[in-house]
PDB file of N, CA and C in Angstrom:
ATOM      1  N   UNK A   1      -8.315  45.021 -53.885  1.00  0.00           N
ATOM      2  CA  UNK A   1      -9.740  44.809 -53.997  1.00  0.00           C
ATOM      3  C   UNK A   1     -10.477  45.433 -52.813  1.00  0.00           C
ATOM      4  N   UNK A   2      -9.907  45.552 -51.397  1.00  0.00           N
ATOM      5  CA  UNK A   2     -10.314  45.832 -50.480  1.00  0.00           C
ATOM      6  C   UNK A   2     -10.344  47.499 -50.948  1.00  0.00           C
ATOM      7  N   UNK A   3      -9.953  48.129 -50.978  1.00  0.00           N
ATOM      8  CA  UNK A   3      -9.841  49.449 -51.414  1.00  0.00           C
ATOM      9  C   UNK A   3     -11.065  49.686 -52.734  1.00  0.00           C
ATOM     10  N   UNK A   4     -11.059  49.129 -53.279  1.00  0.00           N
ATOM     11  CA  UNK A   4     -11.626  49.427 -54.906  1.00  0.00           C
ATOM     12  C   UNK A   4     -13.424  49.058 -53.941  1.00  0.00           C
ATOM     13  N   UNK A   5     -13.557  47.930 -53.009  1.00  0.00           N
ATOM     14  CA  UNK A   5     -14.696  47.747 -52.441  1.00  0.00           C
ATOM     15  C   UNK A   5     -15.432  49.068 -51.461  1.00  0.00           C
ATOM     16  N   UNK A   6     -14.699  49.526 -50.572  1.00  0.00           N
ATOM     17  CA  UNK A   6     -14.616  50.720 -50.315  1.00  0.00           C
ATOM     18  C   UNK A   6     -14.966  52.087 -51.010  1.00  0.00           C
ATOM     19  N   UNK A   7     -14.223  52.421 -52.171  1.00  0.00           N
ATOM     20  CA  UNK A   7     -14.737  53.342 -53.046  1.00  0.00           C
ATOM     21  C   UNK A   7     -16.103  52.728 -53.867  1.00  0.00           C
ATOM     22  N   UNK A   8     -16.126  51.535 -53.873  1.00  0.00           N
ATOM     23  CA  UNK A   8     -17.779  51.572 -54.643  1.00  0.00           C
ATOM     24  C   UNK A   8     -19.267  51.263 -53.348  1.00  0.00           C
ATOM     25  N   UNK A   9     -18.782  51.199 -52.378  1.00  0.00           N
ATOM     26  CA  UNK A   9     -20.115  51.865 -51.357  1.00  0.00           C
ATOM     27  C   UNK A   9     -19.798  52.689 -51.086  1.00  0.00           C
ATOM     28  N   UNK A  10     -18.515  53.520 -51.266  1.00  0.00           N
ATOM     29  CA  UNK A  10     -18.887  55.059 -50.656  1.00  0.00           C
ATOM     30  C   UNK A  10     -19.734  55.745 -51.814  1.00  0.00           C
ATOM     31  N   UNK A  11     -19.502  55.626 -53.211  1.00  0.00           N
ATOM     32  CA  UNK A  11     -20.089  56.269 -54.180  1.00  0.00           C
ATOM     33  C   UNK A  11     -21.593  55.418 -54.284  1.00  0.00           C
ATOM     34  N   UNK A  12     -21.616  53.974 -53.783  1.00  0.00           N
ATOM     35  CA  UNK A  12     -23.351  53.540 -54.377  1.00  0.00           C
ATOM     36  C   UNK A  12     -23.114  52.933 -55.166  1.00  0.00           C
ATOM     37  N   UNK A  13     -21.975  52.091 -55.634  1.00  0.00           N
ATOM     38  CA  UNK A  13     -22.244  51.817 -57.364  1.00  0.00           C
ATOM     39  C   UNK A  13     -21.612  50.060 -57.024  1.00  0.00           C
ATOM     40  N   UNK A  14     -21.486  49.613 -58.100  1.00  0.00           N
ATOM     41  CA  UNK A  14     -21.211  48.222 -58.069  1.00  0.00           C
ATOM     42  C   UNK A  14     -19.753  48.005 -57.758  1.00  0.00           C
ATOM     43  N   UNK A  15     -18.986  47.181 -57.598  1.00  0.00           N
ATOM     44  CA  UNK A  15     -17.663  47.051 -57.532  1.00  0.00           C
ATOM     45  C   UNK A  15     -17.292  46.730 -58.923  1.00  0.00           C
ATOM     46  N   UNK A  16     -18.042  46.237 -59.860  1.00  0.00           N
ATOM     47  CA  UNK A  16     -17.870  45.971 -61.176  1.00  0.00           C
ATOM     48  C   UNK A  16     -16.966  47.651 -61.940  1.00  0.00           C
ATOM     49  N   UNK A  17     -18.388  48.144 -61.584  1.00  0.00           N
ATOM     50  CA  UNK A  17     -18.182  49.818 -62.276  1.00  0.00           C
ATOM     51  C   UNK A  17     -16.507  50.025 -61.864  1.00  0.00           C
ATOM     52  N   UNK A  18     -16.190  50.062 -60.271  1.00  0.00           N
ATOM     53  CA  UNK A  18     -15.239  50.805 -59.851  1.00  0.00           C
ATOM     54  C   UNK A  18     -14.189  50.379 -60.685  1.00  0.00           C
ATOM     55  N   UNK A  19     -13.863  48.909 -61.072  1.00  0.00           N
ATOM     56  CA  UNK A  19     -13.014  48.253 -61.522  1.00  0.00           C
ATOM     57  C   UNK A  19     -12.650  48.500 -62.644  1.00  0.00           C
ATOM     58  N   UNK A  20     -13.973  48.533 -63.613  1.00  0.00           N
ATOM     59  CA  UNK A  20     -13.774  49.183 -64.370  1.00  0.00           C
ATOM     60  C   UNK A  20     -13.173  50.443 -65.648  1.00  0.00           C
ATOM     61  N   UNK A  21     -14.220  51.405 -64.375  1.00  0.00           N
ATOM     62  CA  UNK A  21     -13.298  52.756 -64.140  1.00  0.00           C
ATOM     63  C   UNK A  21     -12.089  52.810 -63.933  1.00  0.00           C
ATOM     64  N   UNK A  22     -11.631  52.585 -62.925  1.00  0.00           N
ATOM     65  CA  UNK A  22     -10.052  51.744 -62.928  1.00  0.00           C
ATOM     66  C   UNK A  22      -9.139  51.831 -64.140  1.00  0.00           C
ATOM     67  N   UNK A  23      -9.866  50.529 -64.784  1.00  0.00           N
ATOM     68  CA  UNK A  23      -8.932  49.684 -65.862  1.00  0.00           C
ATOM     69  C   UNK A  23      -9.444  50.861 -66.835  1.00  0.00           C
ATOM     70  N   UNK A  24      -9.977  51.577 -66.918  1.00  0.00           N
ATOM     71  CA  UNK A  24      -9.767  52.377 -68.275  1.00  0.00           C
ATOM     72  C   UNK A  24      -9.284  53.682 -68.032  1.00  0.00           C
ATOM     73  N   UNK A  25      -8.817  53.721 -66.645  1.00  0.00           N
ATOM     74  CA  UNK A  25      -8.143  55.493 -66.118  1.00  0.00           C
ATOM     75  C   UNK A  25      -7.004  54.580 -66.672  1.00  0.00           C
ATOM     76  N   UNK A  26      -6.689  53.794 -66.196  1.00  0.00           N
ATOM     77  CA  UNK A  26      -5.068  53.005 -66.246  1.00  0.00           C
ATOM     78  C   UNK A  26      -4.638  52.768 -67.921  1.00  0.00           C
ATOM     79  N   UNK A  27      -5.683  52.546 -68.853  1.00  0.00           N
ATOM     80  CA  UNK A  27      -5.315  52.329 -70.296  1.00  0.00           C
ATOM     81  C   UNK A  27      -5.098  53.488 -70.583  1.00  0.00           C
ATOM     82  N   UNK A  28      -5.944  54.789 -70.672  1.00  0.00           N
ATOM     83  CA  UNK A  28      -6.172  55.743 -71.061  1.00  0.00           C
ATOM     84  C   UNK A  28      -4.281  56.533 -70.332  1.00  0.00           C
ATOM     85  N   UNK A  29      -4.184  56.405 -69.139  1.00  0.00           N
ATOM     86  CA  UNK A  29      -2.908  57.328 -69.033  1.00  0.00           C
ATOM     87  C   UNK A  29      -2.081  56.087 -69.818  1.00  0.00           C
ATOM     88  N   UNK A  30      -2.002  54.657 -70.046  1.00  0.00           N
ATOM     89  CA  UNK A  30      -1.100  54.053 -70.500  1.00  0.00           C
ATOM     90  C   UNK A  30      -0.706  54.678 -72.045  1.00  0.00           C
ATOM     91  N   UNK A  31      -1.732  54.714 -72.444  1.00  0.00           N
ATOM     92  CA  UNK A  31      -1.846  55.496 -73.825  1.00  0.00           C
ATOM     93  C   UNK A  31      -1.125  56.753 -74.095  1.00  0.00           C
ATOM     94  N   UNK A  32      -1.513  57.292 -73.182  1.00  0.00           N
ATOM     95  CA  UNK A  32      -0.583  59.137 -73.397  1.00  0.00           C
ATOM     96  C   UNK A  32       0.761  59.102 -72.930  1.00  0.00           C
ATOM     97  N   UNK A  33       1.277  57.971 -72.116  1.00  0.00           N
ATOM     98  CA  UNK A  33       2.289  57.863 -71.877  1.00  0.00           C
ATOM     99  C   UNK A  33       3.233  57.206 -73.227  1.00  0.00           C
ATOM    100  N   UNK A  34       2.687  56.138 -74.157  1.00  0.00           N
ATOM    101  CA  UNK A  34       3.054  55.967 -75.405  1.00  0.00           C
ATOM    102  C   UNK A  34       3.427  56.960 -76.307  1.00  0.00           C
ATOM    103  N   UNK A  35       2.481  57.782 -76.755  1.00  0.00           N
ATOM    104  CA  UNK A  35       2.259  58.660 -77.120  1.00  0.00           C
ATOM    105  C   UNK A  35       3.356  59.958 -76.796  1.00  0.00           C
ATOM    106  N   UNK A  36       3.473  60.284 -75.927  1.00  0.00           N
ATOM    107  CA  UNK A  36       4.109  61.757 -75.459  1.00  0.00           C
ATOM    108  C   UNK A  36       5.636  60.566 -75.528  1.00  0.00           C
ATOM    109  N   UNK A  37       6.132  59.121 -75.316  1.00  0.00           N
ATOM    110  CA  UNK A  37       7.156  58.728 -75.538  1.00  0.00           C
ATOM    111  C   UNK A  37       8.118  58.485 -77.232  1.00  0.00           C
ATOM    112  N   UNK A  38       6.462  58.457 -77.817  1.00  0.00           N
ATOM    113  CA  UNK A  38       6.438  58.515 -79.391  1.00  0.00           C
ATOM    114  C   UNK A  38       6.623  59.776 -80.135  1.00  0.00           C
ATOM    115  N   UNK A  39       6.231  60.694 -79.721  1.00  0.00           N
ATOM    116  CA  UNK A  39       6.619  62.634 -79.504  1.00  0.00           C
ATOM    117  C   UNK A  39       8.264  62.634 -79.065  1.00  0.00           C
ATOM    118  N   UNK A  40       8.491  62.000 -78.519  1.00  0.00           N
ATOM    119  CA  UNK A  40      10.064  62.467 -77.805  1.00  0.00           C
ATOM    120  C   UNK A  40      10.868  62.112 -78.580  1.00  0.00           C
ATOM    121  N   UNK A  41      10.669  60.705 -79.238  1.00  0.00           N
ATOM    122  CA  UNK A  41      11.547  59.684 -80.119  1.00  0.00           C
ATOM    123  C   UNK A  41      11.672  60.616 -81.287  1.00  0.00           C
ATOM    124  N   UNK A  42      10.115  60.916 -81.964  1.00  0.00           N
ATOM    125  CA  UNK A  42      10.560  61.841 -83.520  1.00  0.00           C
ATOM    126  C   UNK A  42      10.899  62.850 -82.955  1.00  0.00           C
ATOM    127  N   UNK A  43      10.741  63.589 -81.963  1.00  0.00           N
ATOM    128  CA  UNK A  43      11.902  64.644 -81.744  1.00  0.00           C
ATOM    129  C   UNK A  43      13.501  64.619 -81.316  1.00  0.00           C
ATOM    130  N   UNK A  44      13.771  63.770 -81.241  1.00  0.00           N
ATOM    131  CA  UNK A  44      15.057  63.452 -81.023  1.00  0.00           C
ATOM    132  C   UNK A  44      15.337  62.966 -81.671  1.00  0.00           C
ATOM    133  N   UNK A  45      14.806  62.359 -83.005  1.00  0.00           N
ATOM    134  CA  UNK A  45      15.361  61.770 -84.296  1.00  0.00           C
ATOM    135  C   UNK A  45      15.371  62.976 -84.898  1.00  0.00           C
ATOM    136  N   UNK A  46      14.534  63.599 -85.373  1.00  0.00           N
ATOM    137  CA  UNK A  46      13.985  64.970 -86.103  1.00  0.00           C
ATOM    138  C   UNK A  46      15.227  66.094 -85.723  1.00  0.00           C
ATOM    139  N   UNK A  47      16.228  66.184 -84.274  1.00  0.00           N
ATOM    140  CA  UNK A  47      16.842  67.527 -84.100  1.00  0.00           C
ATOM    141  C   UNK A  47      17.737  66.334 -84.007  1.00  0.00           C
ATOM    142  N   UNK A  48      18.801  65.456 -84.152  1.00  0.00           N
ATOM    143  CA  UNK A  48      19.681  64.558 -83.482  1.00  0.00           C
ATOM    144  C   UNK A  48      21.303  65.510 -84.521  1.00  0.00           C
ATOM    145  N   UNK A  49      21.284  66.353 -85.227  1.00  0.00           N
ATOM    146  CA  UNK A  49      21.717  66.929 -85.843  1.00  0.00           C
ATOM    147  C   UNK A  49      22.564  68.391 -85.375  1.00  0.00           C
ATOM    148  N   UNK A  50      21.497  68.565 -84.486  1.00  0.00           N
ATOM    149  CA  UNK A  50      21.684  69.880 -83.796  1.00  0.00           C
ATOM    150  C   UNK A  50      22.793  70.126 -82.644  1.00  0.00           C
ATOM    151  N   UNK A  51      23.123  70.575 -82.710  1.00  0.00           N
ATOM    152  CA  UNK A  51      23.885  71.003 -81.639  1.00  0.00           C
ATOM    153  C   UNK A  51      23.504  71.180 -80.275  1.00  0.00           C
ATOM    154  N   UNK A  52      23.918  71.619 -79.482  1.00  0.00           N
ATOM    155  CA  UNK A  52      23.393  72.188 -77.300  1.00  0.00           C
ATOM    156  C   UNK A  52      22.671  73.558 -78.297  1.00  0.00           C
ATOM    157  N   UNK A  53      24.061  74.307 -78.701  1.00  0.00           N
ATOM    158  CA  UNK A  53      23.014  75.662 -79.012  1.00  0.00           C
ATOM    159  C   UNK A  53      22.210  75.697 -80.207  1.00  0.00           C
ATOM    160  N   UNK A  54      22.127  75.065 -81.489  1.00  0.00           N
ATOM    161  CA  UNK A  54      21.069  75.287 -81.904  1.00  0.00           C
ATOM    162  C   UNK A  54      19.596  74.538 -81.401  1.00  0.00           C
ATOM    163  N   UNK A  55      19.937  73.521 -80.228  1.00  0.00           N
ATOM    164  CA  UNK A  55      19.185  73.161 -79.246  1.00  0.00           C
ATOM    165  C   UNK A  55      17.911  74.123 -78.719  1.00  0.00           C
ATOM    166  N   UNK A  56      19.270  74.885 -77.785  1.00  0.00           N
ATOM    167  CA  UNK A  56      18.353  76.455 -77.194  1.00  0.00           C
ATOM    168  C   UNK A  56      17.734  77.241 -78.231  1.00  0.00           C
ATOM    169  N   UNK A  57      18.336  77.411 -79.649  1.00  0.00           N
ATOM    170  CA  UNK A  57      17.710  78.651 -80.273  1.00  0.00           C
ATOM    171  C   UNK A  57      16.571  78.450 -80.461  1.00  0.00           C
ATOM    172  N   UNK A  58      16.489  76.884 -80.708  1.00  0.00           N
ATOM    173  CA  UNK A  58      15.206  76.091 -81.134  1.00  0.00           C
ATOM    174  C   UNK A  58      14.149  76.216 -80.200  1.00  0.00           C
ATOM    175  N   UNK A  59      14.544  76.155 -78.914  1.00  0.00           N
ATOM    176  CA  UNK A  59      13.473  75.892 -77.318  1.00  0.00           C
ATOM    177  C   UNK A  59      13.253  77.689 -77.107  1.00  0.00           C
ATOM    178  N   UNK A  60      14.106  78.764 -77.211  1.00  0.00           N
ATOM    179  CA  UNK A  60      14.013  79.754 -77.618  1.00  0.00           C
ATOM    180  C   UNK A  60      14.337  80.149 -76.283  1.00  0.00           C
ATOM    181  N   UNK A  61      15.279  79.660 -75.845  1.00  0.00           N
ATOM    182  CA  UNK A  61      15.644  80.102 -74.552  1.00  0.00           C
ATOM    183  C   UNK A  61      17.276  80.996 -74.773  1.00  0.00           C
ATOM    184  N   UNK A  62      18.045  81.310 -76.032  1.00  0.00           N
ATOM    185  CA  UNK A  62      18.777  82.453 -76.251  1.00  0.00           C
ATOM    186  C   UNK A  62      17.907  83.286 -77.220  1.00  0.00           C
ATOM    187  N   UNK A  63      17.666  84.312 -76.912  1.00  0.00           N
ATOM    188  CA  UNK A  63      17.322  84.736 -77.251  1.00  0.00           C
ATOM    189  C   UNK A  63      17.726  86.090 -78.700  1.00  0.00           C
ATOM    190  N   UNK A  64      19.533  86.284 -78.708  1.00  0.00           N
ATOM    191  CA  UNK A  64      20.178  86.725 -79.277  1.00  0.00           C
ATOM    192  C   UNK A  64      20.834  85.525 -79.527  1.00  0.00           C
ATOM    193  N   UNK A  65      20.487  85.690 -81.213  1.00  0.00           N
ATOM    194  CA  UNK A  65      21.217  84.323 -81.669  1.00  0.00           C
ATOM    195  C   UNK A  65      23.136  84.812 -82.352  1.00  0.00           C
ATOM    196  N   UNK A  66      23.383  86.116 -82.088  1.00  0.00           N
ATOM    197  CA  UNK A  66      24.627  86.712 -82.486  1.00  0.00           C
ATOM    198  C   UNK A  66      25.283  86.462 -81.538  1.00  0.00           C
ATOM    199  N   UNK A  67      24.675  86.733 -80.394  1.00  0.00           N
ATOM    200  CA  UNK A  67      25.940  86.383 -78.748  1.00  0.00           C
ATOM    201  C   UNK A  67      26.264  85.193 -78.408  1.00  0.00           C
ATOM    202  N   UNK A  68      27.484  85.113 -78.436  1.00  0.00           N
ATOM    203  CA  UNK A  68      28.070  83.836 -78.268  1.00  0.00           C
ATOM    204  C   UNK A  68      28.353  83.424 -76.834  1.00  0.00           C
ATOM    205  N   UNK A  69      28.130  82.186 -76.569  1.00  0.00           N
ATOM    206  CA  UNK A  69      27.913  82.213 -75.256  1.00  0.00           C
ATOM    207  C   UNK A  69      28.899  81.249 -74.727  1.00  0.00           C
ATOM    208  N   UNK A  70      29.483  81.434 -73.554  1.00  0.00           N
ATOM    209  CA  UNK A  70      30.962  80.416 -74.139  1.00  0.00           C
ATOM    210  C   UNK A  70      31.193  79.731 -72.166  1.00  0.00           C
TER     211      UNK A  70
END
């Protein structure tokens, strides 16, 4: 609180606002962190099939899919 009091007289504004602001930077990354964890899950359900190398062919990091790479 001591901190959050601080940033709202350096900016002028209420301590309400700062808190605020705060709690909705903190939902808002809570959210994309769901999200990009919910992205990972159907992708790893979606390729769980695949192999290491049809892994890479997929990420497109071999680029010759004839050379075998051993």
């Amino acid at each position: 609180m001591i901190q959050a009091g601080r940033i709202a007289r350096a900016r002028k504004v209420n301590l309400s606002t700062v808190i605020s602001e705060a709690l909705s930077n903190g939902l808002r990354i809570q959210a994309a962190t769901e999200r990009g964890e919910e992205v990972l899950k159907a992708y790893k359900k979606a390729f769980s099939g695949f192999s290491e190398e049809d892994m890479l062919l997929l990420d497109g990091i071999v680029m010759d899919p004839a050379t075998k790479h051993r």
